[in-house]
Protein backbone atom coordinates (compact mmCIF):
# COMPACT_ATOMS: atom_id res chain seq x y z
CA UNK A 1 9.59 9.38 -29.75
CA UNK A 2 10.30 6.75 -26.98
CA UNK A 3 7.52 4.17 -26.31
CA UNK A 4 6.23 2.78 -23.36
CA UNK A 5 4.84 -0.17 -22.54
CA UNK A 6 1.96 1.06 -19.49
CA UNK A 7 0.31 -2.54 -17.96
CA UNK A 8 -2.35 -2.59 -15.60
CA UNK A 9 -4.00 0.45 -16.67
CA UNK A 10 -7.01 1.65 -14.90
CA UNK A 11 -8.88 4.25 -16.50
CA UNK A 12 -7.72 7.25 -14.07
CA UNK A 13 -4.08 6.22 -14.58
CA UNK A 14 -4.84 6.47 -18.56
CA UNK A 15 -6.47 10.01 -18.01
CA UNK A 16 -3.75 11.58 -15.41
CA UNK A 17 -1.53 10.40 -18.05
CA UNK A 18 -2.81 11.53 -21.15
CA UNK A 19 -2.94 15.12 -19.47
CA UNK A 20 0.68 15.17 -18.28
CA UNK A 21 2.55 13.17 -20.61
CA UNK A 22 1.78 16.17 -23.64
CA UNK A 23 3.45 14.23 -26.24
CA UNK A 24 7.00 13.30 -24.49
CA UNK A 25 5.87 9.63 -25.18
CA UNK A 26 4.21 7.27 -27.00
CA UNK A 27 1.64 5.40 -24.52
CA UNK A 28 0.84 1.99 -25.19
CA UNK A 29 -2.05 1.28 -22.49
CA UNK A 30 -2.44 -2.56 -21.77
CA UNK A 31 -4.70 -3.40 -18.84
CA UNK A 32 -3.51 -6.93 -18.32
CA UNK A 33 -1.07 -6.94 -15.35
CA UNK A 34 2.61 -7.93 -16.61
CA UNK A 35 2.99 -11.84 -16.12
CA UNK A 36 5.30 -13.86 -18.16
CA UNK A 37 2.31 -14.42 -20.45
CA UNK A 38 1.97 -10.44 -21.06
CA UNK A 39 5.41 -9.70 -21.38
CA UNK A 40 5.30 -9.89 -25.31
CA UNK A 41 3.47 -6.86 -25.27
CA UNK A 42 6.30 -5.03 -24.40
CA UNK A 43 8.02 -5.96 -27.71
CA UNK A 44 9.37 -2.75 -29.35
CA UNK A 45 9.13 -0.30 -26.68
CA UNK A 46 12.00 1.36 -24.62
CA UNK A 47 10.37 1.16 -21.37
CA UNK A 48 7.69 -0.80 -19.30
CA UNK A 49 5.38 1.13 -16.65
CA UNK A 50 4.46 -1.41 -14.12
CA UNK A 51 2.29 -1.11 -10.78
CA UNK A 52 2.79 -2.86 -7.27
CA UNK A 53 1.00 -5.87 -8.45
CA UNK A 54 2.96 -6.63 -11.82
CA UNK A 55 4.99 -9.59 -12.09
CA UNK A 56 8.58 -8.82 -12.24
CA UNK A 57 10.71 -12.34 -11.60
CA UNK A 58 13.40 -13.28 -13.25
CA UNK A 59 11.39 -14.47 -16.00
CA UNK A 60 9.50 -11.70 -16.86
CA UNK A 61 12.97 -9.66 -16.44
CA UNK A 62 15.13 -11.63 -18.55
CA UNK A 63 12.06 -11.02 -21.38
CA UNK A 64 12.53 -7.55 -21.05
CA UNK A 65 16.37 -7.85 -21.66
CA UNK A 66 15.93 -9.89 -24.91
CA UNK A 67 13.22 -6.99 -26.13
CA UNK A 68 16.25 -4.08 -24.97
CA UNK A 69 14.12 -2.82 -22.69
CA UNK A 70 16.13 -0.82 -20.18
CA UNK A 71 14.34 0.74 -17.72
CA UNK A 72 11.48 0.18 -15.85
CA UNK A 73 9.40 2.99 -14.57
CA UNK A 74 7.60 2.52 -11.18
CA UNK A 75 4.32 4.37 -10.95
CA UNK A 76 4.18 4.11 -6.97
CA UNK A 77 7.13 3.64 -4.10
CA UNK A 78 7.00 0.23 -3.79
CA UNK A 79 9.30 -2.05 -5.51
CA UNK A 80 8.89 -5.67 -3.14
CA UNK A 81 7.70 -7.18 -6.73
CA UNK A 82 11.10 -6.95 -8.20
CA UNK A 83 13.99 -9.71 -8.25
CA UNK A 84 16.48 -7.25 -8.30
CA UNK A 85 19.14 -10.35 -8.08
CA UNK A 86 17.86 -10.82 -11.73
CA UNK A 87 17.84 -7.06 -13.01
CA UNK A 88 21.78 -7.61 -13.22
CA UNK A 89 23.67 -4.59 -14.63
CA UNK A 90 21.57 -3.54 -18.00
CA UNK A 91 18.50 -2.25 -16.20
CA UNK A 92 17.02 0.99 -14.57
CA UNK A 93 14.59 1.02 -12.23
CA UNK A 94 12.93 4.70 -10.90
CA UNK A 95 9.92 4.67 -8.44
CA UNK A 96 7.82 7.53 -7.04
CA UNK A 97 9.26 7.87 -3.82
CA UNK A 98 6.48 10.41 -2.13
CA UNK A 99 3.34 11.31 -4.35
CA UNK A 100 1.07 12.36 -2.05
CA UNK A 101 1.35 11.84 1.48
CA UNK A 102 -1.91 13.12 3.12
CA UNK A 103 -3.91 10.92 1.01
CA UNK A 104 -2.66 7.49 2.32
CA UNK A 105 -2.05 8.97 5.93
CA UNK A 106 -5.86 10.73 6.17
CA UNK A 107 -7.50 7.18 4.73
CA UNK A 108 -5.48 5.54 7.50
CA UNK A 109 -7.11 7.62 9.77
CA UNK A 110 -10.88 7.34 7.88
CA UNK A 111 -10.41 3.53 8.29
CA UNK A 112 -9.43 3.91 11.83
CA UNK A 113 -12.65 6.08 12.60
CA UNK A 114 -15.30 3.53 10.65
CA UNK A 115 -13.80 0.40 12.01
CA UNK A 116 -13.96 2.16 16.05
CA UNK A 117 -17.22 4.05 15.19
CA UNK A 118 -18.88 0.95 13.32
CA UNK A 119 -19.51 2.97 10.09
CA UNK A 120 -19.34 0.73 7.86
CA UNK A 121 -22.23 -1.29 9.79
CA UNK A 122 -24.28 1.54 10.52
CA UNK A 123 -24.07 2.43 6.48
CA UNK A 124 -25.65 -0.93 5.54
CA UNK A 125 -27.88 -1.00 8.64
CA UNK A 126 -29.42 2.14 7.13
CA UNK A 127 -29.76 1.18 3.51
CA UNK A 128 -31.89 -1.32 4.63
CA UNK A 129 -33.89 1.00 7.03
CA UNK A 130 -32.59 -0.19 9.84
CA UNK A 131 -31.87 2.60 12.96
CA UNK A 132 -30.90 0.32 15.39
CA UNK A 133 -27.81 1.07 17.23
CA UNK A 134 -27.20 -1.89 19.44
CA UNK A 135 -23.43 -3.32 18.49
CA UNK A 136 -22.45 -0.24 17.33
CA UNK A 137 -20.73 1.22 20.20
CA UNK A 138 -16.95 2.24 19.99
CA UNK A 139 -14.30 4.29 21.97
CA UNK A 140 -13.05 7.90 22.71
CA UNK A 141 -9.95 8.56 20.24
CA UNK A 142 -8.99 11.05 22.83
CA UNK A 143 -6.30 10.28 25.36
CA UNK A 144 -5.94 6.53 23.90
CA UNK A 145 -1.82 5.61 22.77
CA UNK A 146 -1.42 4.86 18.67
CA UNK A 147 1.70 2.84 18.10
CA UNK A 148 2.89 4.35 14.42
CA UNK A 149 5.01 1.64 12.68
CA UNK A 150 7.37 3.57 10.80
CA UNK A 151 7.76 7.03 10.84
CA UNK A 152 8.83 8.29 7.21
CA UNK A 153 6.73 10.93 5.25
CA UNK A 154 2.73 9.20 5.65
CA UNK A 155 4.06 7.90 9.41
CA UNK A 156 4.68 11.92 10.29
CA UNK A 157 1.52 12.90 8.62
CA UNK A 158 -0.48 10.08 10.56
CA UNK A 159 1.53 11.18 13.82
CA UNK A 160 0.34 14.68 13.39
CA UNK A 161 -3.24 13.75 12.37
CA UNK A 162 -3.63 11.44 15.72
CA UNK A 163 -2.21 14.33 17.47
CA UNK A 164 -4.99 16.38 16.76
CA UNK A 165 -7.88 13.76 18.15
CA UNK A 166 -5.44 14.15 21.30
CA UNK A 167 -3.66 10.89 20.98
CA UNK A 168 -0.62 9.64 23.02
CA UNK A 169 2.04 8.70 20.25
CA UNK A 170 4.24 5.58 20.24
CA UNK A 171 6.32 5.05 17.61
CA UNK A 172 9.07 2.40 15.80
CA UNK A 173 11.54 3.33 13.20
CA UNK A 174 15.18 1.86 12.74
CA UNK A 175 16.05 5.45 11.88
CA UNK A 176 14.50 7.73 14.34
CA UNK A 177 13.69 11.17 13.65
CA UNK A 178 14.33 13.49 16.67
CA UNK A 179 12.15 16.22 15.51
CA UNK A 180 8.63 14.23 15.56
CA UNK A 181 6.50 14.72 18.57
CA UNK A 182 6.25 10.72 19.61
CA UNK A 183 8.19 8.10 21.72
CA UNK A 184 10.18 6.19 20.09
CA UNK A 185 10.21 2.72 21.63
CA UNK A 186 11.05 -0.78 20.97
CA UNK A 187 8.12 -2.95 18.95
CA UNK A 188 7.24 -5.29 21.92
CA UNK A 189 6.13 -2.24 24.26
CA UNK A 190 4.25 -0.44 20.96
CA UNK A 191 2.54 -3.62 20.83
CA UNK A 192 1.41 -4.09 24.27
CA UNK A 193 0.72 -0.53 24.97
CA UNK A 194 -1.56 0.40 21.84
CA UNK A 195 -5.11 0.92 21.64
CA UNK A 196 -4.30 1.59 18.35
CA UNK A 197 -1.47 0.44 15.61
CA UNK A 198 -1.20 1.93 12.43
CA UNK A 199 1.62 0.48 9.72
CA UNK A 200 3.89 2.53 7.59
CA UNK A 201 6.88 0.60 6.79
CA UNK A 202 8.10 -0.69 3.48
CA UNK A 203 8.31 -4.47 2.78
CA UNK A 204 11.36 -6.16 3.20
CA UNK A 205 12.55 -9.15 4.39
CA UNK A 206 13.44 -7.64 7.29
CA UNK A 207 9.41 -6.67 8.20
CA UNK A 208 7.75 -9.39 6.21
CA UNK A 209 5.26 -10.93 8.83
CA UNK A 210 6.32 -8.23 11.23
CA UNK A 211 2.61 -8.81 13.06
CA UNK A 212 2.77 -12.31 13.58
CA UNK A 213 0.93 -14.22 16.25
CA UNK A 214 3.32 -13.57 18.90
CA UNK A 215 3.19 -10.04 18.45
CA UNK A 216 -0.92 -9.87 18.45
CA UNK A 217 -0.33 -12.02 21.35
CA UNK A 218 1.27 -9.07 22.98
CA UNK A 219 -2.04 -6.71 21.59
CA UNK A 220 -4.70 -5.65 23.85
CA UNK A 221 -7.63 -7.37 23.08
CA UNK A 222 -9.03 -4.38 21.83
CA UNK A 223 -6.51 -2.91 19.46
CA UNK A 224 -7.36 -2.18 16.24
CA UNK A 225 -5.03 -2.76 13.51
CA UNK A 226 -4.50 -0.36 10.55
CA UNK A 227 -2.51 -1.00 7.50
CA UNK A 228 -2.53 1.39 4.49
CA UNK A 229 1.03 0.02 3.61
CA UNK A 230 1.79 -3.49 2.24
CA UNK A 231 -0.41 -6.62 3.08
CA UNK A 232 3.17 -8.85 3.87
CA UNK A 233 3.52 -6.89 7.02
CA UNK A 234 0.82 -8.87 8.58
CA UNK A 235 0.73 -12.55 8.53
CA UNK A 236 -2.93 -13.27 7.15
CA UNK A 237 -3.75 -16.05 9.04
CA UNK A 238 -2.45 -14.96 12.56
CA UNK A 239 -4.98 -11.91 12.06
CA UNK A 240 -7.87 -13.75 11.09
CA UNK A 241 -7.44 -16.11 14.39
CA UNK A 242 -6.95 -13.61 16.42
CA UNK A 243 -10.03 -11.31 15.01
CA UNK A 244 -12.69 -14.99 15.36
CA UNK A 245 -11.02 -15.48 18.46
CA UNK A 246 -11.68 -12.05 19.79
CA UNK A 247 -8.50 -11.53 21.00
CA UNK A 248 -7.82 -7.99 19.24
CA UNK A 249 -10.74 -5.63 18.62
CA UNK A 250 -10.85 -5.51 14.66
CA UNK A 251 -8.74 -4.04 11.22
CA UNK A 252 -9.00 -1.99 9.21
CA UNK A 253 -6.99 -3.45 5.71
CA UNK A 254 -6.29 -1.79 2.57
CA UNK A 255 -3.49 -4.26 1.54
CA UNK A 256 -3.44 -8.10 1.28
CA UNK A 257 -1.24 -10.02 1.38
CA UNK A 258 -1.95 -12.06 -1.32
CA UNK A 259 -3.83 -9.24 -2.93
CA UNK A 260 -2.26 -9.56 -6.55
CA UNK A 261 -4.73 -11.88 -8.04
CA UNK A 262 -7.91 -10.15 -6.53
CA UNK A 263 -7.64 -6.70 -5.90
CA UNK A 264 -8.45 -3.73 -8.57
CA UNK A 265 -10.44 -6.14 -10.39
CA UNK A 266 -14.40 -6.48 -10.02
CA UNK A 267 -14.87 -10.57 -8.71
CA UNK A 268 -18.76 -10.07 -7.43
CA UNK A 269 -20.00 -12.13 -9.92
CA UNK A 270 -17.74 -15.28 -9.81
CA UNK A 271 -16.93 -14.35 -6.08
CA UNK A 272 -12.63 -15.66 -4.90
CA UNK A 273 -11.48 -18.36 -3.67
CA UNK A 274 -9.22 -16.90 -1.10
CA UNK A 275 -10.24 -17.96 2.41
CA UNK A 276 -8.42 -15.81 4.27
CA UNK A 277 -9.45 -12.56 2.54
CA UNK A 278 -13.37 -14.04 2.25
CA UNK A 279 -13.43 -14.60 6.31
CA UNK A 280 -11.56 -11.13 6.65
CA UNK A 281 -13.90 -9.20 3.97
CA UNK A 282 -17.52 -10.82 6.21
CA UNK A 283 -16.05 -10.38 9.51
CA UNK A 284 -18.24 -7.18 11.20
CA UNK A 285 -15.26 -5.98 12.89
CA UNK A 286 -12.78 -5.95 10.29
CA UNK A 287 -12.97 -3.05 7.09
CA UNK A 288 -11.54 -4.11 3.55
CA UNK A 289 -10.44 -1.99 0.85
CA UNK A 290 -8.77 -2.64 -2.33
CA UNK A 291 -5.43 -0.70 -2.06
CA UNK A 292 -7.25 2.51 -2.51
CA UNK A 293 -5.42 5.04 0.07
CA UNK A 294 -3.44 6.66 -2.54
CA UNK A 295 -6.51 7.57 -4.47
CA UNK A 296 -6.96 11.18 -4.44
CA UNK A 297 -6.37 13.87 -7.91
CA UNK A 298 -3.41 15.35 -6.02
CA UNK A 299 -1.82 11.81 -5.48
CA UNK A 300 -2.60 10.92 -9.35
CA UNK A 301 -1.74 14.48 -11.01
CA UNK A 302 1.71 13.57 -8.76
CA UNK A 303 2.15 9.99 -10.00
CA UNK A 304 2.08 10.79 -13.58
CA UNK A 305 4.52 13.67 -13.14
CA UNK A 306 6.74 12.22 -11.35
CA UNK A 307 6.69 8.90 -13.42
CA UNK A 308 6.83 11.01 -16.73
CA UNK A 309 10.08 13.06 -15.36
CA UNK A 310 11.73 10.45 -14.23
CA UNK A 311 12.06 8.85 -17.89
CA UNK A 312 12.25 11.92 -19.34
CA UNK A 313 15.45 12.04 -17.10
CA UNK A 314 16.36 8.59 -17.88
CA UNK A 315 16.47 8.70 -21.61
CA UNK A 316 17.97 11.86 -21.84
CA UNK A 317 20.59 11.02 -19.73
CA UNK A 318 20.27 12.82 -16.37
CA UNK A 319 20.67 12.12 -12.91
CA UNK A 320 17.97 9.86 -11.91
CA UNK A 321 16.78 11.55 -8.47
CA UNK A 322 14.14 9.01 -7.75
CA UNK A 323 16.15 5.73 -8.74
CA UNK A 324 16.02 2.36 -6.69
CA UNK A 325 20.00 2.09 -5.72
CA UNK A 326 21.47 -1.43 -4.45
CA UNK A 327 21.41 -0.27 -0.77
CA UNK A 328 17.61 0.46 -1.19
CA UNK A 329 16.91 -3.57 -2.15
């Protein structure tokens, strides 16, 4: 029986697994994130499971090698953490392209309606028996433009979903898809023109900082900003000025940039000493969640299933549908 190494376990990726692996593996659960001072745990097994926030530099790689590890299994469709320079020849690497996406698209839209409707401030207003509404006032969805930021499986989902609060789509996407119900336009008008601009583009180096400070320069001033996708799309510090400064009308952030060392952990005893993300988390306009959009059952049962086949592929020598090719990196 093949062995994996599984690191930064959480306890519903240990339970969706346990029910779908049915003895195809042998599980080795380690809930320390792989660093280059974890990566002895992988010593004697065949594969490592690893999650967007694992550490896999050359270092950490070149381990692997020397333990004959030879494939890593990605348990999500993002694979930005990977020096794919130093994976060289000897290495696999499989991902889960698409596990579920309504979940990430409909959270997009959830964070869209607390950060407009105030929500999130009317919730803690409440607990604390307070009814006043003052300051929570927020706009008509209805007839307002959303400028989607790429348009692959969660961008069409979103696109639909906005269609149905009667929304005006805009839309970017090197690769247009004719058959979506949007206009496809150039970034510089989606930025000006939005009341509303939701991301869902990978991370590249192509789109790395794609919202900089010139482009919220172009933003209304009261755009709100959603990003379910990866926190290097949005350059951290450009937001934050613009959000004191008033100069865009709030966020809505699920992703970090600089998320790795603080989110899916529990810091609210010792509190972080990020200053971006602490300004961000306080500021009444602006909603933070820790990379939670993909968290439904259907999203999970789909993870582990698709994470599960694709090494089952792997080591029995099968096409590997869902495998991160050299004109993906």
């Amino acid at each position: 029986m093949k062995r994996i190494a599984f690191f930064d376990t959480k306890a519903y990726d240990k339970e969706w697994f346990d029910a779908c692996n049915q003895e195809r593996f042998e599980i080795e659960y380690y809930e320390s994130k792989l660093t280059a001072k974890t990566v002895g745990l992988a010593a004697g097994a065949d594969a490592v499971c690893a999650f967007v926030n694992d550490d896999l530099s050359a270092g950490v790689l070149g381990r692997l090698k020397e333990m004959k590890v030879s494939v890593i299994a990605m348990r999500c469709a993002g694979f930005s953490n990977i020096d794919f320079k130093a994976l060289g020849e000897g290495m696999r690497v499989v991902r889960v392209p698409a596990y579920s996406p309504y979940a990430v698209a409909e959270f997009a839209m959830g964070m869209l309606l607390s950060v407009n409707r105030k929500l999130h401030k009317a919730y803690n207003r409440t607990r604390d028996f307070n009814y006043n509404i003052n300051g929570l006032t927020g706009m008509d969805l209805y007839g307002k433009t959303v400028g989607v930021i790429g348009t692959g499986k969660i961008g069409q989902v979103f696109i639909s979903i906005c269609r149905g609060f009667g929304m005006k789509v805009l839309a970017y996407d090197p690769y247009p898809n004719g058959k979506l119900d949007c206009d496809y336009v150039e970034l510089n008008r989606l930025f000006r023109e939005s009341d509303v601009i939701s991301l869902h583009c990978p991370l590249t180096e192509q789109t790395r900082h794609l919202v900089n400070a010139e482009a919220i320069a172009e933003m209304k001033s009261h755009t709100i900003l959603i990003n379910t996708s990866r926190g290097g799309l949005i350059e951290s510090r450009a937001l934050l000025n613009a959000l004191q400064e008033k100069r865009i009308g709030g966020a809505g952030l699920d992703v970090y940039e600089e998320e790795a060392e603080w989110f899916f952990e529990d810091h609210s005893t010792e509190g972080i000493v990020d200053d971006i993300l602490s300004l961000l988390t306080v500021l009444p306009n602006v909603l933070v969640t820790s990379h939670q959009a993909f968290l439904t059952e259907e999203a999970l049962r789909n993870i582990a299933l698709i994470t599960l086949q694709n090494l089952e592929d792997y080591f029995a020598g099968k096409p590997l549908v869902n495998e991160v090719l050299p004109a993906m990196k």
